[in-house]
PDB file of N, CA and C in Angstrom:
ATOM      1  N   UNK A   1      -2.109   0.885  12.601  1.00  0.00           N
ATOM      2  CA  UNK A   1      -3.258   1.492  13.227  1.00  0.00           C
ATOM      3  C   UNK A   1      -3.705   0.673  14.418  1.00  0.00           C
ATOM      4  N   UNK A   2      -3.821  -0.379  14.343  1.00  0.00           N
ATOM      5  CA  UNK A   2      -4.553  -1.632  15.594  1.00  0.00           C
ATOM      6  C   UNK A   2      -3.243  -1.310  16.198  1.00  0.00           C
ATOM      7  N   UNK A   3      -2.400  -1.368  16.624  1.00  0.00           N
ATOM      8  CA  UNK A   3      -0.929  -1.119  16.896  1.00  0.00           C
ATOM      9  C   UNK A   3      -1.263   0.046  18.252  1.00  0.00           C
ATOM     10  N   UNK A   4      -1.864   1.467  17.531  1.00  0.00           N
ATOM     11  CA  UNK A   4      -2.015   2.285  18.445  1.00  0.00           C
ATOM     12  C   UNK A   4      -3.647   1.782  19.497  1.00  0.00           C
ATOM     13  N   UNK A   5      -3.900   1.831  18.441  1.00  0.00           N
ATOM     14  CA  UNK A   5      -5.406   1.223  19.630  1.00  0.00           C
ATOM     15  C   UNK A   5      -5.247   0.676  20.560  1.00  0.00           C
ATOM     16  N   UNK A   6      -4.030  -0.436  20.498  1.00  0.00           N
ATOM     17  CA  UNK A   6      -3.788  -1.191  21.783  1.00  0.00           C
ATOM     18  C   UNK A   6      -2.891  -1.172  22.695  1.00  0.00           C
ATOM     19  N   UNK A   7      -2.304   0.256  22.334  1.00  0.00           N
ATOM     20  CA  UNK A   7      -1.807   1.176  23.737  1.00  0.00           C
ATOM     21  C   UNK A   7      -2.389   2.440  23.593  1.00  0.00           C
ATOM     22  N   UNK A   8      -3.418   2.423  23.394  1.00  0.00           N
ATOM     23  CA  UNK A   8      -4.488   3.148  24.022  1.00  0.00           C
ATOM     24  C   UNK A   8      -4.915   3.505  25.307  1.00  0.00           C
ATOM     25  N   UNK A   9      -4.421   4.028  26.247  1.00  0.00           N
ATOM     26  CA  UNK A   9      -5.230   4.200  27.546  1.00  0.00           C
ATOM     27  C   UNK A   9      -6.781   3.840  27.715  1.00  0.00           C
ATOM     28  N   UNK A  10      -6.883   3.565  28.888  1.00  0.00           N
ATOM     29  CA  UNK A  10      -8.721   3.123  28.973  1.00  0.00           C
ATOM     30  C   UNK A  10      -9.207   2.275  28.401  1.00  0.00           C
ATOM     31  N   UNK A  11     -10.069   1.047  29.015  1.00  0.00           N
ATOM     32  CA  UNK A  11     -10.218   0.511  27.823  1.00  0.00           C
ATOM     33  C   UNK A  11     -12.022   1.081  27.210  1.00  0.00           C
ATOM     34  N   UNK A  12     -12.770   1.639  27.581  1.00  0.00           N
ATOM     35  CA  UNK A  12     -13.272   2.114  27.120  1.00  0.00           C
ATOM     36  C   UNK A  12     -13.437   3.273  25.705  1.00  0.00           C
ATOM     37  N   UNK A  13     -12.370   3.935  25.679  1.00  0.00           N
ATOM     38  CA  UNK A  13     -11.650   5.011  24.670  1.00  0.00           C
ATOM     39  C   UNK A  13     -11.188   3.804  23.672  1.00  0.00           C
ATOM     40  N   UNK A  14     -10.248   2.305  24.091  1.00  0.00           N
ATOM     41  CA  UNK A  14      -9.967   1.329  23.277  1.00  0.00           C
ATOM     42  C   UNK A  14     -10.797   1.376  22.529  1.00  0.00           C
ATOM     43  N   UNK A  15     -12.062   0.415  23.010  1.00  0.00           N
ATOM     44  CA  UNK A  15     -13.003   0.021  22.250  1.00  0.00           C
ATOM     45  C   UNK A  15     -13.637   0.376  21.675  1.00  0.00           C
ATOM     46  N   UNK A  16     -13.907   1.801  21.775  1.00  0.00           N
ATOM     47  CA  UNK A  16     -14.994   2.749  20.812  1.00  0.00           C
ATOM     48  C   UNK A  16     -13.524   3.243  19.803  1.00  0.00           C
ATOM     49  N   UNK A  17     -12.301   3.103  19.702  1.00  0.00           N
ATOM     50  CA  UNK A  17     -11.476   3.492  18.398  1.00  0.00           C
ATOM     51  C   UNK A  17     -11.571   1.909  17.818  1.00  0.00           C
ATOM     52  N   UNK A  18     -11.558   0.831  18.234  1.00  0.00           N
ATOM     53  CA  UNK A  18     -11.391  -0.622  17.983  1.00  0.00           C
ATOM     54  C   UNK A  18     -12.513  -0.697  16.996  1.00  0.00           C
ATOM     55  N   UNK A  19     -14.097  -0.346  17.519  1.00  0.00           N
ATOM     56  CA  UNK A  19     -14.781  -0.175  16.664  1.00  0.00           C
ATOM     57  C   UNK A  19     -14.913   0.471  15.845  1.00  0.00           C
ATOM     58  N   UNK A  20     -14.384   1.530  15.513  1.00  0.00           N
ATOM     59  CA  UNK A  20     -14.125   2.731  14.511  1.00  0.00           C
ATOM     60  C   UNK A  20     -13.172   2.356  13.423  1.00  0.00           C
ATOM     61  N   UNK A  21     -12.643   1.270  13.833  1.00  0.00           N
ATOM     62  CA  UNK A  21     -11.252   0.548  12.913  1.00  0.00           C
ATOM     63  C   UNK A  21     -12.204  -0.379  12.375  1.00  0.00           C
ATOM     64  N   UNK A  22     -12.517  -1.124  13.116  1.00  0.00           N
ATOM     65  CA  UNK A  22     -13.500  -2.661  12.171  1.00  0.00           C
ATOM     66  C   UNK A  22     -14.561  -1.952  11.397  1.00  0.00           C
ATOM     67  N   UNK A  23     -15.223  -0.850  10.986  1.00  0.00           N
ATOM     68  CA  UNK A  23     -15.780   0.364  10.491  1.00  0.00           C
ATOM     69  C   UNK A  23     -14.807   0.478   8.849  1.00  0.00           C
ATOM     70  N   UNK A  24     -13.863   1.023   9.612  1.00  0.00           N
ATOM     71  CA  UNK A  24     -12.915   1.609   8.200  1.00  0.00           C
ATOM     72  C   UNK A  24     -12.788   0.090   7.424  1.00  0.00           C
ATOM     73  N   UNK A  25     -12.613  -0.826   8.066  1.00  0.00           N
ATOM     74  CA  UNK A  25     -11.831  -2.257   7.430  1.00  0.00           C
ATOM     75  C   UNK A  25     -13.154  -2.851   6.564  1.00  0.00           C
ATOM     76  N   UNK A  26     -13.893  -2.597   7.239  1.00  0.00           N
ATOM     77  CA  UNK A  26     -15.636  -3.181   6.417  1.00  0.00           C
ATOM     78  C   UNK A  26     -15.921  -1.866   5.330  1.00  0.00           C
ATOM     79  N   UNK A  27     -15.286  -0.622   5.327  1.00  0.00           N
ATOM     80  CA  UNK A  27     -15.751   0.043   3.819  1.00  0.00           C
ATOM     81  C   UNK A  27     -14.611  -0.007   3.106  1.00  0.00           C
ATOM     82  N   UNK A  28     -13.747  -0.607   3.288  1.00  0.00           N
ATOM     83  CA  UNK A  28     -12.629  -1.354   2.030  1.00  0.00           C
ATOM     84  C   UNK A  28     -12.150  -2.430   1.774  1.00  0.00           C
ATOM     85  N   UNK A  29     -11.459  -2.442   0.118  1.00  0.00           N
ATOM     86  CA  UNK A  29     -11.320  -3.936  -0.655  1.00  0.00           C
ATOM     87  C   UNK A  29      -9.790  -4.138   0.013  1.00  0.00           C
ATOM     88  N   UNK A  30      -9.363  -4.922   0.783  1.00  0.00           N
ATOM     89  CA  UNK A  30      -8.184  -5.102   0.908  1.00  0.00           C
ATOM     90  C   UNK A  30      -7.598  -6.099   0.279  1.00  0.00           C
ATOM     91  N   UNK A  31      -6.570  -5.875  -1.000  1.00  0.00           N
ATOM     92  CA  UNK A  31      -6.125  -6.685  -2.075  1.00  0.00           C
ATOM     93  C   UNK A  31      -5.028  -7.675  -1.228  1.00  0.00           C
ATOM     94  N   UNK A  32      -4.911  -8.461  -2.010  1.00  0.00           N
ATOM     95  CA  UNK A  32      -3.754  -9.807  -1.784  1.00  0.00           C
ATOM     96  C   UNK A  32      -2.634  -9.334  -2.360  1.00  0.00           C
ATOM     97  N   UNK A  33      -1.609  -9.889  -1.598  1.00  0.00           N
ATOM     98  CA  UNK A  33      -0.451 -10.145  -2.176  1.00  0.00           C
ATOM     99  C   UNK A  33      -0.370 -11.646  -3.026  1.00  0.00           C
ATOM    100  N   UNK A  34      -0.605 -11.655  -3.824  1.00  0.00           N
ATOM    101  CA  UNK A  34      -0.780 -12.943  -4.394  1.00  0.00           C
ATOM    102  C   UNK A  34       1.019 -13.021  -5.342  1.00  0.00           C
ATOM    103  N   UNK A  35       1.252 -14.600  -6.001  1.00  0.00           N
ATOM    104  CA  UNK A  35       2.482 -14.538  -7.265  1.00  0.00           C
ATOM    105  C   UNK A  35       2.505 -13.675  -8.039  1.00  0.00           C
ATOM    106  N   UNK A  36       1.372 -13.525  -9.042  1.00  0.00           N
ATOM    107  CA  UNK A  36       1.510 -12.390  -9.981  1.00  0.00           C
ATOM    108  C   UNK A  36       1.841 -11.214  -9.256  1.00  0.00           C
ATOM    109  N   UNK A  37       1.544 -10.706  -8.631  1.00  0.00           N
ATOM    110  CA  UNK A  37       1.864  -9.213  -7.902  1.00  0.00           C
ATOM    111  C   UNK A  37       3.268  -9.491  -7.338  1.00  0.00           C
ATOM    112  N   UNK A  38       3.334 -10.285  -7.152  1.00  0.00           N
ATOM    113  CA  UNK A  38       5.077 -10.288  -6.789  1.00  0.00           C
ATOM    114  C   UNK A  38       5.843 -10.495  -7.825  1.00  0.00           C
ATOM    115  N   UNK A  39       5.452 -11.345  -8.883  1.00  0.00           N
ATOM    116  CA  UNK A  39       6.075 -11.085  -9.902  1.00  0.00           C
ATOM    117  C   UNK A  39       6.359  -9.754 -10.447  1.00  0.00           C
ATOM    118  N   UNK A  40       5.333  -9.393 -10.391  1.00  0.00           N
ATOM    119  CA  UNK A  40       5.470  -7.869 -11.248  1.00  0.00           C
ATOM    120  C   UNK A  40       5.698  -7.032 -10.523  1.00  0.00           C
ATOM    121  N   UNK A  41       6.043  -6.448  -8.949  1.00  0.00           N
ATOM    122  CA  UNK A  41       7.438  -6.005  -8.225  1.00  0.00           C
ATOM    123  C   UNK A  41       8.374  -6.414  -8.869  1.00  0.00           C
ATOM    124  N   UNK A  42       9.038  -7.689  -8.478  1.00  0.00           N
ATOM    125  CA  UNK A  42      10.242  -8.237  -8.924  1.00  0.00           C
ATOM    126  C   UNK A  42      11.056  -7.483 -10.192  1.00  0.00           C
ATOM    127  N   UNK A  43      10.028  -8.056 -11.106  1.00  0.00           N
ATOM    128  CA  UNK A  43      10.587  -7.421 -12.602  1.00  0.00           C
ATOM    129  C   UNK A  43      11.024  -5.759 -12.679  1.00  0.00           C
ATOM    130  N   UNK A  44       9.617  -5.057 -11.921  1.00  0.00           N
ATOM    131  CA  UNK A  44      10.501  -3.501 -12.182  1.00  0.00           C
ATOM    132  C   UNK A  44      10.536  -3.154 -10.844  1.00  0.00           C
ATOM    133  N   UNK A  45      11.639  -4.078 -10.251  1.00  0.00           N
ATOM    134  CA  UNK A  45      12.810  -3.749  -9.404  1.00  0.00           C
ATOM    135  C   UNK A  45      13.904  -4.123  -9.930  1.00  0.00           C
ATOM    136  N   UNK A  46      13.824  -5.234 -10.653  1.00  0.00           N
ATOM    137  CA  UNK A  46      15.178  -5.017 -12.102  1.00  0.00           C
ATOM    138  C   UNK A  46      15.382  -4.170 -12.416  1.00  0.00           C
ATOM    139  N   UNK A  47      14.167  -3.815 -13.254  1.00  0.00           N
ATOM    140  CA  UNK A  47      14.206  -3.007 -14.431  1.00  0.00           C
ATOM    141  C   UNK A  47      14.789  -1.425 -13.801  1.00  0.00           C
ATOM    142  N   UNK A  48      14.131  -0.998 -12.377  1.00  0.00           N
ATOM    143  CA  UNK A  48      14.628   0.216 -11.733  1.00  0.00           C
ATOM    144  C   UNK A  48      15.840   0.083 -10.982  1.00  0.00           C
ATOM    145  N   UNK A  49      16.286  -1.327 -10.580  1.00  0.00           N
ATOM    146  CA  UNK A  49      17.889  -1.168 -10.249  1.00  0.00           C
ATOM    147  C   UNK A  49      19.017  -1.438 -11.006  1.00  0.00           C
ATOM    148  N   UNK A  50      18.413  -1.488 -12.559  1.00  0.00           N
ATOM    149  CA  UNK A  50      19.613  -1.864 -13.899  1.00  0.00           C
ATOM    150  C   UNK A  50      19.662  -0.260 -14.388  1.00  0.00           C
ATOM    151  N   UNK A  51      18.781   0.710 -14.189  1.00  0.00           N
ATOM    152  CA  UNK A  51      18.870   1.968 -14.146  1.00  0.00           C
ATOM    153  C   UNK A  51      19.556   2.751 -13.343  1.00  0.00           C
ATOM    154  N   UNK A  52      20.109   2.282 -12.414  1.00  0.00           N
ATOM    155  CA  UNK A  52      19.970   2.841 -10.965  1.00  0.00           C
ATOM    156  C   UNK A  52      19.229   3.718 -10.150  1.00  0.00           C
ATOM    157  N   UNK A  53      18.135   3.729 -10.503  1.00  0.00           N
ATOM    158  CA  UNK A  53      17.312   4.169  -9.843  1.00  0.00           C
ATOM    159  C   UNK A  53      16.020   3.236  -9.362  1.00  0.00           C
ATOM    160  N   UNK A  54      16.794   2.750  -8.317  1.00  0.00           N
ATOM    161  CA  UNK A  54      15.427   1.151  -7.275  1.00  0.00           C
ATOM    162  C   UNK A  54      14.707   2.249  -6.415  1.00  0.00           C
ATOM    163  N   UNK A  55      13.563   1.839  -6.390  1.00  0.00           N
ATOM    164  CA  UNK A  55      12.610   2.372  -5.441  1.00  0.00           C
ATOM    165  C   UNK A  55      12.368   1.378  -3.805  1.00  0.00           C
ATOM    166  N   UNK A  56      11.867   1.832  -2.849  1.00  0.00           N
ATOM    167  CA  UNK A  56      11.506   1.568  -1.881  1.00  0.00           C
ATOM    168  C   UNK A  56      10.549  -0.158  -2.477  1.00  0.00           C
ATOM    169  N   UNK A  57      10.992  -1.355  -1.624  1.00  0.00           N
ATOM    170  CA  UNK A  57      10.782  -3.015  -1.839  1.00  0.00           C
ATOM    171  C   UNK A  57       8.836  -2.368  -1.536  1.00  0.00           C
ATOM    172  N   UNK A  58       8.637  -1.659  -0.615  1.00  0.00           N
ATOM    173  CA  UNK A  58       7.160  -1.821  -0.074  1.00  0.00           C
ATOM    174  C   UNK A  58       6.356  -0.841  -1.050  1.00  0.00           C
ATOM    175  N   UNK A  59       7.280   0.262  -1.721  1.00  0.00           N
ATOM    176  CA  UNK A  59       6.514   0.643  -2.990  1.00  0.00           C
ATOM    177  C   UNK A  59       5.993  -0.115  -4.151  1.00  0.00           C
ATOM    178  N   UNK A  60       7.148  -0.562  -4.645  1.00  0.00           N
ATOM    179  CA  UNK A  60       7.112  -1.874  -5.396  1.00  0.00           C
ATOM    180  C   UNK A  60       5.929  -2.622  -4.689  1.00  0.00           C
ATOM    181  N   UNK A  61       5.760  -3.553  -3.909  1.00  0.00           N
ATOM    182  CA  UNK A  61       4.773  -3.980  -3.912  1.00  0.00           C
ATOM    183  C   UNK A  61       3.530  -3.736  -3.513  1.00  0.00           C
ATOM    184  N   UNK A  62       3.079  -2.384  -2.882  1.00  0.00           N
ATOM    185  CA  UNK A  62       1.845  -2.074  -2.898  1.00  0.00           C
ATOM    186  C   UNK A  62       1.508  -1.357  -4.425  1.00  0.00           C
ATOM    187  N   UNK A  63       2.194  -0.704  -5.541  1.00  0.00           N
ATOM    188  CA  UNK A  63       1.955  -0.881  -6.814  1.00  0.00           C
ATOM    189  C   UNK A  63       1.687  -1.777  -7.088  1.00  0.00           C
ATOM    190  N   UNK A  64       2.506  -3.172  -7.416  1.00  0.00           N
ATOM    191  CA  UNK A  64       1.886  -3.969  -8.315  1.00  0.00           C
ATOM    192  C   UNK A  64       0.927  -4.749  -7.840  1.00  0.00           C
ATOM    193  N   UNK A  65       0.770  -4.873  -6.177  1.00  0.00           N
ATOM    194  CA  UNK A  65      -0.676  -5.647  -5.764  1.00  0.00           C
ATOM    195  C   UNK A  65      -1.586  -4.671  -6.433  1.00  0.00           C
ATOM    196  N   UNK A  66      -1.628  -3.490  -6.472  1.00  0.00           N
ATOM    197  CA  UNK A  66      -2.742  -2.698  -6.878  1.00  0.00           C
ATOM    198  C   UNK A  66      -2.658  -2.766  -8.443  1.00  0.00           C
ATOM    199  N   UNK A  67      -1.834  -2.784  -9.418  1.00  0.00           N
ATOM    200  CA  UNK A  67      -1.647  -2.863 -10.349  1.00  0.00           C
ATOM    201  C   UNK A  67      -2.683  -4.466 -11.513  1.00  0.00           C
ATOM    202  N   UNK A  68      -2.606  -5.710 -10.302  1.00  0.00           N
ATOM    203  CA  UNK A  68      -2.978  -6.738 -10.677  1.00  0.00           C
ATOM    204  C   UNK A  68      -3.958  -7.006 -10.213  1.00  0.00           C
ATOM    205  N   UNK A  69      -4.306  -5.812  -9.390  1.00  0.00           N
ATOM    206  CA  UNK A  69      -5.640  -6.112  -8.696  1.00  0.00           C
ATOM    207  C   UNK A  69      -7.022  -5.409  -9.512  1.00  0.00           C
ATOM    208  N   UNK A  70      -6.263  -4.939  -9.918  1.00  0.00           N
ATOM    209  CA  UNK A  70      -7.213  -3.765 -10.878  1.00  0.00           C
ATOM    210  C   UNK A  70      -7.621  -2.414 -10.879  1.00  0.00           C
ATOM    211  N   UNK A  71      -6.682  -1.773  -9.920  1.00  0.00           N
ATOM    212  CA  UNK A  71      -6.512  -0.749  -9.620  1.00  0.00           C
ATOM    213  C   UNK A  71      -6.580   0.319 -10.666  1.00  0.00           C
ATOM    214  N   UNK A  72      -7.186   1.088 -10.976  1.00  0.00           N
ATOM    215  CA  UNK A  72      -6.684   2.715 -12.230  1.00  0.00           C
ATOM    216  C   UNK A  72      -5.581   3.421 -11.759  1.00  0.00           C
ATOM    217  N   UNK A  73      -5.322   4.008 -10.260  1.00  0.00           N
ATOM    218  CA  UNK A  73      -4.083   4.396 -10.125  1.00  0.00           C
ATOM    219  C   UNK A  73      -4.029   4.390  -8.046  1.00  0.00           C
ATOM    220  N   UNK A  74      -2.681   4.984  -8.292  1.00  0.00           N
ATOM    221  CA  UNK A  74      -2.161   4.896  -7.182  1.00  0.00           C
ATOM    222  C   UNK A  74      -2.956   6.075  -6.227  1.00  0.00           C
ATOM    223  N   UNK A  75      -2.705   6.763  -5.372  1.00  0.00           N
ATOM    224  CA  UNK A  75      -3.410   8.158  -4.379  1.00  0.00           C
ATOM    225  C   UNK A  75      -2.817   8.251  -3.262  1.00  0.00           C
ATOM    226  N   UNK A  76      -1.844   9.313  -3.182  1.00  0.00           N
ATOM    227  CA  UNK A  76      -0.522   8.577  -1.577  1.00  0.00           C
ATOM    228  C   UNK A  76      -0.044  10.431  -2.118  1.00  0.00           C
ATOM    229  N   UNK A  77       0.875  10.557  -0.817  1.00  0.00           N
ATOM    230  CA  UNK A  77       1.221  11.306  -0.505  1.00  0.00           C
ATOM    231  C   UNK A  77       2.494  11.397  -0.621  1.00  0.00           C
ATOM    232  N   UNK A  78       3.247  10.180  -1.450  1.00  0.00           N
ATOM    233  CA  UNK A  78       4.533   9.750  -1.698  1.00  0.00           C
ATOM    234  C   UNK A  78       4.647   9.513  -3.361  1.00  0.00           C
ATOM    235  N   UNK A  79       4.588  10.871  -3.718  1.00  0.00           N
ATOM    236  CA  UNK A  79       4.294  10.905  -5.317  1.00  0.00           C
ATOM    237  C   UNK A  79       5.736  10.648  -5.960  1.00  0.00           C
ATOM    238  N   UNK A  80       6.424  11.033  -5.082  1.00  0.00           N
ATOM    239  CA  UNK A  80       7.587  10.901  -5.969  1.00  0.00           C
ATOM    240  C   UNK A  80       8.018   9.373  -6.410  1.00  0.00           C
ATOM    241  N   UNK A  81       8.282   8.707  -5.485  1.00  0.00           N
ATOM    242  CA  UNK A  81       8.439   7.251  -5.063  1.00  0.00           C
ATOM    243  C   UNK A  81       7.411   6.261  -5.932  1.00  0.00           C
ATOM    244  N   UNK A  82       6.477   6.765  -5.963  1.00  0.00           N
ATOM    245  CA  UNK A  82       5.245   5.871  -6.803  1.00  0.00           C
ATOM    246  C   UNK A  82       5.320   6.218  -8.268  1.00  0.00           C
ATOM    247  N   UNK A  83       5.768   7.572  -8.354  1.00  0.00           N
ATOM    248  CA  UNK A  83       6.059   7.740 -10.112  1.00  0.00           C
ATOM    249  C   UNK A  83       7.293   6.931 -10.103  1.00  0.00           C
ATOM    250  N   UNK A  84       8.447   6.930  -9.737  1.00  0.00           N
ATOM    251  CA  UNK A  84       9.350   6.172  -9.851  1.00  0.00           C
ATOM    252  C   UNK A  84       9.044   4.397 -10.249  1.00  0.00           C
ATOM    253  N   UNK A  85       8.223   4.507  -9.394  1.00  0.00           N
ATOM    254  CA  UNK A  85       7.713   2.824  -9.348  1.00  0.00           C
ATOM    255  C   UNK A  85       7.110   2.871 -11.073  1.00  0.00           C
ATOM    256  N   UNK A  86       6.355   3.498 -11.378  1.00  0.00           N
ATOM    257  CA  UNK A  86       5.953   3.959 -12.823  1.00  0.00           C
ATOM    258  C   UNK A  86       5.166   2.389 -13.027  1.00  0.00           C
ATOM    259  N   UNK A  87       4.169   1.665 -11.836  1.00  0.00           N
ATOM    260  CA  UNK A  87       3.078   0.858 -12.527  1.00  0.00           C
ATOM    261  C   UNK A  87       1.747   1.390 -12.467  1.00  0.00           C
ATOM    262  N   UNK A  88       1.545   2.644 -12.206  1.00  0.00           N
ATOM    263  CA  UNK A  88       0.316   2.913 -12.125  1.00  0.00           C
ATOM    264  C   UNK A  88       0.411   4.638 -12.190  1.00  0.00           C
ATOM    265  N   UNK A  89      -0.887   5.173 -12.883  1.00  0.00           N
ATOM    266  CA  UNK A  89      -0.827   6.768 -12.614  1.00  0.00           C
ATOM    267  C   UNK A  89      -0.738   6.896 -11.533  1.00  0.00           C
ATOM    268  N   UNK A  90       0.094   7.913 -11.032  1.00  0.00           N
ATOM    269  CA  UNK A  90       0.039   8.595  -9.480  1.00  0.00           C
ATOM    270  C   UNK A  90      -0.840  10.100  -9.612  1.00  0.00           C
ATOM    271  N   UNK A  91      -2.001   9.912  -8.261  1.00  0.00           N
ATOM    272  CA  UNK A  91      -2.763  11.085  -8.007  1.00  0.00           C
ATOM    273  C   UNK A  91      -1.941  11.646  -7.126  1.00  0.00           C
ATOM    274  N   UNK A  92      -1.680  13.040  -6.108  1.00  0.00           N
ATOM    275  CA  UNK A  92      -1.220  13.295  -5.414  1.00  0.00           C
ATOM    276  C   UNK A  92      -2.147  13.677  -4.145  1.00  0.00           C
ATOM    277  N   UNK A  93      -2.113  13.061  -2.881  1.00  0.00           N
ATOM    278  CA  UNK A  93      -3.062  13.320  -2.013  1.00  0.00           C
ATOM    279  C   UNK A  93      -3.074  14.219  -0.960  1.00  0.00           C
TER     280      UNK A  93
END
């Protein structure tokens, strides 16, 4: 997202989306990637590539950061991929 803002034309149009971003970032918890959460990727990326069925490395770990973070469930638009991941209920968005 900051990515597009800053080929943004104008910098006026910039700065009023720049502020609209530091907005969104101040009404959410943005979790860590901490060990435990990588641990618990790791493991069921075993566990889903001794199946053969591995999911996407960045699924895996935005599950289990959310998983150890204390998350109830997942909410993405990539339902399939996140049930696969199978650490958290998937809502469909």
């Amino acid at each position: 997202m900051a990515v597009g803002i800053d080929l943004t034309e104008g910098r006026a149009r910039r700065d009023r989306f720049a502020a609209g971003w530091t907005e969104v970032l101040r009404a959410v918890e943005i979790l860590p990637l901490t060990r435990r959460g990588t641990l618990e990727a790791v493991r069921r990326h075993v566990q889903l590539y001794r199946t053969g069925k591995p999911a996407p490395l960045a699924d895996l770990l935005v599950a289990a950061i959310a998983k150890v973070g204390g998350c109830d469930a997942i909410v993405t638009r990539d339902k399939d991929n996140f049930e696969r991941v199978g650490l958290l209920p998937v809502e469909a968005h």
